[in-house]
N, C-alpha and C. Protein backbone atom coordinates (compact mmCIF):
# COMPACT_ATOMS: atom_id res chain seq x y z
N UNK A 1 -10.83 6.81 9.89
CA UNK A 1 -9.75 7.23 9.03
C UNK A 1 -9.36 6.07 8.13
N UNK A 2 -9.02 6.28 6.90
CA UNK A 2 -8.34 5.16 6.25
C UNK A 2 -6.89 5.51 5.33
N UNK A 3 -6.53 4.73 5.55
CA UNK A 3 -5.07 4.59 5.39
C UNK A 3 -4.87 3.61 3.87
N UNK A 4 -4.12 4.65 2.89
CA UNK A 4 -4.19 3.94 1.50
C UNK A 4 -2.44 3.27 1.48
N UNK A 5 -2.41 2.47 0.95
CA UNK A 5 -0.91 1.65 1.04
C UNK A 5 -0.37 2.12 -0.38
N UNK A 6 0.59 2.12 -0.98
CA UNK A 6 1.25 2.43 -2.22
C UNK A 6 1.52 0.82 -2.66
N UNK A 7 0.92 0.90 -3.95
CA UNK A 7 1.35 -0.32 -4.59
C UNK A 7 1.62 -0.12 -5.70
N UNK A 8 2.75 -1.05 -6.84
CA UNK A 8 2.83 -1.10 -8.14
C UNK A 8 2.19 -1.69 -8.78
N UNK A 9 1.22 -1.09 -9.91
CA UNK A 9 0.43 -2.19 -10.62
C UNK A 9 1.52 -2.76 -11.64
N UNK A 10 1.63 -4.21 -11.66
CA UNK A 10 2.45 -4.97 -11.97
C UNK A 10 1.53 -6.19 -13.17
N UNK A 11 0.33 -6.45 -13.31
CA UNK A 11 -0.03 -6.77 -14.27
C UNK A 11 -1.77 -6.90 -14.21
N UNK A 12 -2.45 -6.83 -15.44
CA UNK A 12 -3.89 -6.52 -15.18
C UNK A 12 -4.20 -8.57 -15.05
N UNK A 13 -4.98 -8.99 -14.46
CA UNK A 13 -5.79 -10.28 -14.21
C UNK A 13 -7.14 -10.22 -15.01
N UNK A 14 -7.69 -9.51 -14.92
CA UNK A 14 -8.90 -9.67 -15.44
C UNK A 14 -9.45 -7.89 -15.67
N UNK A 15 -9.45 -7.82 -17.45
CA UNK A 15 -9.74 -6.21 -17.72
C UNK A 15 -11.44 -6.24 -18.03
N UNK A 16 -11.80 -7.43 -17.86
CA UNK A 16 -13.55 -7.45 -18.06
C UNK A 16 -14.26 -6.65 -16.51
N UNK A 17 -13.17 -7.48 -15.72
CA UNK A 17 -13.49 -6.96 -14.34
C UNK A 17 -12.75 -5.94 -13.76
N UNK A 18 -11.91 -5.62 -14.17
CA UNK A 18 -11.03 -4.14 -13.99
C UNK A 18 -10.00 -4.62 -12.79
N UNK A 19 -9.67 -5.89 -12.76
CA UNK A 19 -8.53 -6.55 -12.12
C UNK A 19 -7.22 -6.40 -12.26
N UNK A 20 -6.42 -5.83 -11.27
CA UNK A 20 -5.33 -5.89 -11.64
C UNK A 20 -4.14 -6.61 -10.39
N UNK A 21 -3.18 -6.89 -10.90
CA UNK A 21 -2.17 -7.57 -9.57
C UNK A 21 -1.00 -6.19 -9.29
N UNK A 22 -1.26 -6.23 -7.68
CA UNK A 22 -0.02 -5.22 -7.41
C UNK A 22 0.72 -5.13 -6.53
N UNK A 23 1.81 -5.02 -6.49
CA UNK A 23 2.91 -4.78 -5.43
C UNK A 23 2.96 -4.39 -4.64
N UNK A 24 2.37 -4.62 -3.40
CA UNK A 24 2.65 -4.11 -2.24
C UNK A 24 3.56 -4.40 -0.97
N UNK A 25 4.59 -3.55 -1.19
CA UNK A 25 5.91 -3.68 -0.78
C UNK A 25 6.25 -5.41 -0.56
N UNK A 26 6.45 -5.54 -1.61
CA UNK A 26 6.89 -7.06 -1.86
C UNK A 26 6.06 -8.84 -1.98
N UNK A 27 4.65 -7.91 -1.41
CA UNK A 27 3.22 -8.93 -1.37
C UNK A 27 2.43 -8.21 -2.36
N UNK A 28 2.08 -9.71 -3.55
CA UNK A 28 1.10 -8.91 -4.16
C UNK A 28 0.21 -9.24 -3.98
N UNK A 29 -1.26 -8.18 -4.14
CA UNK A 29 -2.29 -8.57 -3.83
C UNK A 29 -3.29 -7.69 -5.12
N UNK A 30 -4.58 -8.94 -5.69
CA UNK A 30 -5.33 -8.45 -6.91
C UNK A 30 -6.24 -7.44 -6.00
N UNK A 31 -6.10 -6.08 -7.15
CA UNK A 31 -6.96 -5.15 -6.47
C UNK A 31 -7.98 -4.54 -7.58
N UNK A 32 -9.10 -3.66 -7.50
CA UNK A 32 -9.93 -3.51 -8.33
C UNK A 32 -9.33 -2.28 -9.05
N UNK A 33 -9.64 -1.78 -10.02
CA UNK A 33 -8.86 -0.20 -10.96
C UNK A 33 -9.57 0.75 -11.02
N UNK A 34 -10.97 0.28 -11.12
CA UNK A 34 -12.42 0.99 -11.88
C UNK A 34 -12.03 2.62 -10.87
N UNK A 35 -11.79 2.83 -10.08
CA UNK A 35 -11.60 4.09 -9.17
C UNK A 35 -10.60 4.78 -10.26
N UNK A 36 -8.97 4.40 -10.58
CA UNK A 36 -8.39 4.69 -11.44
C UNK A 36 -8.03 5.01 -12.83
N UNK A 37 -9.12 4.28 -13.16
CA UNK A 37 -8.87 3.39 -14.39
C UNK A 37 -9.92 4.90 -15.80
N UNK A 38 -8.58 5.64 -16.31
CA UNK A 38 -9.22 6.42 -17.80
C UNK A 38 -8.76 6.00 -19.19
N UNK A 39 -8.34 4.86 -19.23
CA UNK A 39 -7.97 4.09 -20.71
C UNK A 39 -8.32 3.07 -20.27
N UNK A 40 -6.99 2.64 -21.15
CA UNK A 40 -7.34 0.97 -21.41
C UNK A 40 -5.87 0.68 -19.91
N UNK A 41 -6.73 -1.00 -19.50
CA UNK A 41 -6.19 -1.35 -18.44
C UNK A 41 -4.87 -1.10 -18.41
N UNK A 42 -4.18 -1.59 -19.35
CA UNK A 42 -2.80 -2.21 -19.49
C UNK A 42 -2.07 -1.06 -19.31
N UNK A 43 -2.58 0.28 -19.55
CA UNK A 43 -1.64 1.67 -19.47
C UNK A 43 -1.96 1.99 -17.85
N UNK A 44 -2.04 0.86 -16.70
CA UNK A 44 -1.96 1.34 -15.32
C UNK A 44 -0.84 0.70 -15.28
N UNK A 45 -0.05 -0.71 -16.14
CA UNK A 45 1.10 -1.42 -15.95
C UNK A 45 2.46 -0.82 -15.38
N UNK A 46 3.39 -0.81 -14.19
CA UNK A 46 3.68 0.22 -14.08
C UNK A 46 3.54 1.50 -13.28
N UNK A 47 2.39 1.67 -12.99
CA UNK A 47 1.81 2.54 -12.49
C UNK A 47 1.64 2.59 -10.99
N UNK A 48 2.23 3.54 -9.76
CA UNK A 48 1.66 3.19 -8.70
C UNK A 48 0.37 3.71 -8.52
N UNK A 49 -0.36 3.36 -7.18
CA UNK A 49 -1.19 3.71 -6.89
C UNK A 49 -1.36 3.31 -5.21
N UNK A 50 -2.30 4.33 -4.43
CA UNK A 50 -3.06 4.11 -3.20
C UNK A 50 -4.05 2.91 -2.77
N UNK A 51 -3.51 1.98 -2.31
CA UNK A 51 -4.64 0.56 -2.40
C UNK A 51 -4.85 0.89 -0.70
N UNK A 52 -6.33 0.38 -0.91
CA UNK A 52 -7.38 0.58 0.56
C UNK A 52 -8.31 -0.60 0.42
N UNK A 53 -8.17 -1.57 1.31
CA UNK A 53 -9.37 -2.87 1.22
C UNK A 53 -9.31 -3.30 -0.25
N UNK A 54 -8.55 -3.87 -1.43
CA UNK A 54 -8.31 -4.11 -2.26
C UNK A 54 -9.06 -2.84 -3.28
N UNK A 55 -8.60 -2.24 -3.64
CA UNK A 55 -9.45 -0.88 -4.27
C UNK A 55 -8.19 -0.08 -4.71
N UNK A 56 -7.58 -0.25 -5.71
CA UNK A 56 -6.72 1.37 -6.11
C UNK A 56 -7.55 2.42 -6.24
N UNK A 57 -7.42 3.14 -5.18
CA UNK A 57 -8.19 4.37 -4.96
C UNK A 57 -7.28 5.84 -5.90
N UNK A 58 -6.70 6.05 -5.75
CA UNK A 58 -5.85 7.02 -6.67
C UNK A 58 -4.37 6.84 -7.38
N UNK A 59 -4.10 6.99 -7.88
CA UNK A 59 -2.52 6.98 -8.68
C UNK A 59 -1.90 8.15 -7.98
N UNK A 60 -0.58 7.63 -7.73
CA UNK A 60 0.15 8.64 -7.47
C UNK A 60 2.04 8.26 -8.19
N UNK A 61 2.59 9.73 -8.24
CA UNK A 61 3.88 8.97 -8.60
C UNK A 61 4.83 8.84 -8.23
N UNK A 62 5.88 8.07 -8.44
CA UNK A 62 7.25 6.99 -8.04
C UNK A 62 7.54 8.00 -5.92
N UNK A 63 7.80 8.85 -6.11
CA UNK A 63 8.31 9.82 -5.07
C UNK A 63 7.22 10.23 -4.08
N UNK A 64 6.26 9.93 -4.23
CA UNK A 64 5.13 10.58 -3.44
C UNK A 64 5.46 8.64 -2.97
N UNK A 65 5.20 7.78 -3.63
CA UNK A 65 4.94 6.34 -3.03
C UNK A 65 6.58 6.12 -2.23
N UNK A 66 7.28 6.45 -2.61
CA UNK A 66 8.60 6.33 -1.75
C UNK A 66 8.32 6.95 -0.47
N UNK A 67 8.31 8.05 -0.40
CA UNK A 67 7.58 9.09 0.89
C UNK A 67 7.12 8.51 1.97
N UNK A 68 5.80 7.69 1.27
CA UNK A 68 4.76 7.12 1.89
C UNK A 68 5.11 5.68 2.71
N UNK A 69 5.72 5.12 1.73
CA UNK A 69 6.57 3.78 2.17
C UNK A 69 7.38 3.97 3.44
N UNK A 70 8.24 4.87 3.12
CA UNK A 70 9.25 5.53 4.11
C UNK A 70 8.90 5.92 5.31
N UNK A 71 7.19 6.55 5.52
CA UNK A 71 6.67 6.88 6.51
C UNK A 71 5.86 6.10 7.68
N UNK A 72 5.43 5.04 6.36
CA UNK A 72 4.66 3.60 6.91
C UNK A 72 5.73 2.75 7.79
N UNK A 73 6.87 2.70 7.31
CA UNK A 73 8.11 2.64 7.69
C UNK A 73 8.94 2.86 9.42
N UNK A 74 9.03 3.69 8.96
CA UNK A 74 8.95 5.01 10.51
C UNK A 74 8.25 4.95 11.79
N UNK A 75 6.66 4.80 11.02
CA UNK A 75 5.63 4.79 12.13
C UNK A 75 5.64 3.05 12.49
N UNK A 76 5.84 2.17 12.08
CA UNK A 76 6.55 0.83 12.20
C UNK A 76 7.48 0.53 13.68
N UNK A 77 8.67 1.54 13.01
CA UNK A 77 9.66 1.18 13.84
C UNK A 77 9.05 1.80 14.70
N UNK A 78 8.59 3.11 15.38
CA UNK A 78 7.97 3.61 16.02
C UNK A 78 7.57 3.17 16.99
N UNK A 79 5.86 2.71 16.79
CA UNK A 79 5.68 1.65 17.13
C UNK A 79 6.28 0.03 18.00
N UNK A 80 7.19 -0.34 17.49
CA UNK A 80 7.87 -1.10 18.00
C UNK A 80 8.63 -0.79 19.39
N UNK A 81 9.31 0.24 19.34
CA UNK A 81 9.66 0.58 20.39
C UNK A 81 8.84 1.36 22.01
N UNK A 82 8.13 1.86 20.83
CA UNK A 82 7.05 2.05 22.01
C UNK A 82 6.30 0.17 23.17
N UNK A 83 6.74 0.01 22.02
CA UNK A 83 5.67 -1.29 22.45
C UNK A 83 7.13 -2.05 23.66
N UNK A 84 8.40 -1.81 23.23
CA UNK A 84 9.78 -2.38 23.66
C UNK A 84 9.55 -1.56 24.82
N UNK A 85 9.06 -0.37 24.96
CA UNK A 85 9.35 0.59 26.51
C UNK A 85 8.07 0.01 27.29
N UNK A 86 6.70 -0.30 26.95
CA UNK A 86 5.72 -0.50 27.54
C UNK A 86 6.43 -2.13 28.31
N UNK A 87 6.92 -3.10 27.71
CA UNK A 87 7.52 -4.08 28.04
C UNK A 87 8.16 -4.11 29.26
N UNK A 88 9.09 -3.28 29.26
CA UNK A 88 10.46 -3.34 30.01
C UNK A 88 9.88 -2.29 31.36
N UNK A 89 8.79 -1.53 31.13
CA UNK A 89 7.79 -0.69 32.11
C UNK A 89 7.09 -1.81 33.27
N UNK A 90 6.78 -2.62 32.25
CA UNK A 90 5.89 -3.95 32.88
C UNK A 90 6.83 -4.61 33.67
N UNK A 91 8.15 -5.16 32.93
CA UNK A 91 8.80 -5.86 33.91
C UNK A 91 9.43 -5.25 35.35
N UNK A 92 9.93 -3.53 34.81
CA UNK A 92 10.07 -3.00 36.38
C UNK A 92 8.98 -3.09 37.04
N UNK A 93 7.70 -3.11 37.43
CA UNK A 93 6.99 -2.96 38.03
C UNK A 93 6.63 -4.55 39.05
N UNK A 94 7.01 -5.56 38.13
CA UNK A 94 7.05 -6.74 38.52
C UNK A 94 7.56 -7.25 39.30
């Protein structure tokens, strides 16, 4: 299964190479466009998109990436607590 992250493309690096820098929830990281990319670079500026292994794999917009954030989110805290009950499981047993 793979799991695409929501990022803002926030500025292109290199449009020879279809480089761009993007926001992902507060870390940016240069990802490739060519998957995205039907103009010219600079009109992804702005733009979110699904990043997977550095790759904007699809565009999506503002509310679908909130969603997603929100859910990545969730399954986070989730997570955490699960991991807080497996803990405190361990220590009764101890």
């Amino acid at each position: 299964m793979c799991l695409g992250i929501p990022g803002q493309i926030v500025e292109i690096t290199d449009a020879a190479r279809l480089m761009a820098m993007a926001d992902v929830s507060g870390v940016r990281r240069e990802v490739n466009v060519a998957c995205v990319l039907t103009g010219a670079p600079e009109a992804l500026i702005g733009q979110w998109a699904l990043i997977h292994v550095g790759f904007a794999m699809a565009l999506i917009d503002a509310d679908e990436a909130a969603r997603t954030l929100e859910a990545l989110r969730d399954l986070g805290e989730a997570q955490e607590t699960l991991e807080q009950m497996r803990e405190g499981e361990r220590a009764l047993a101890s």
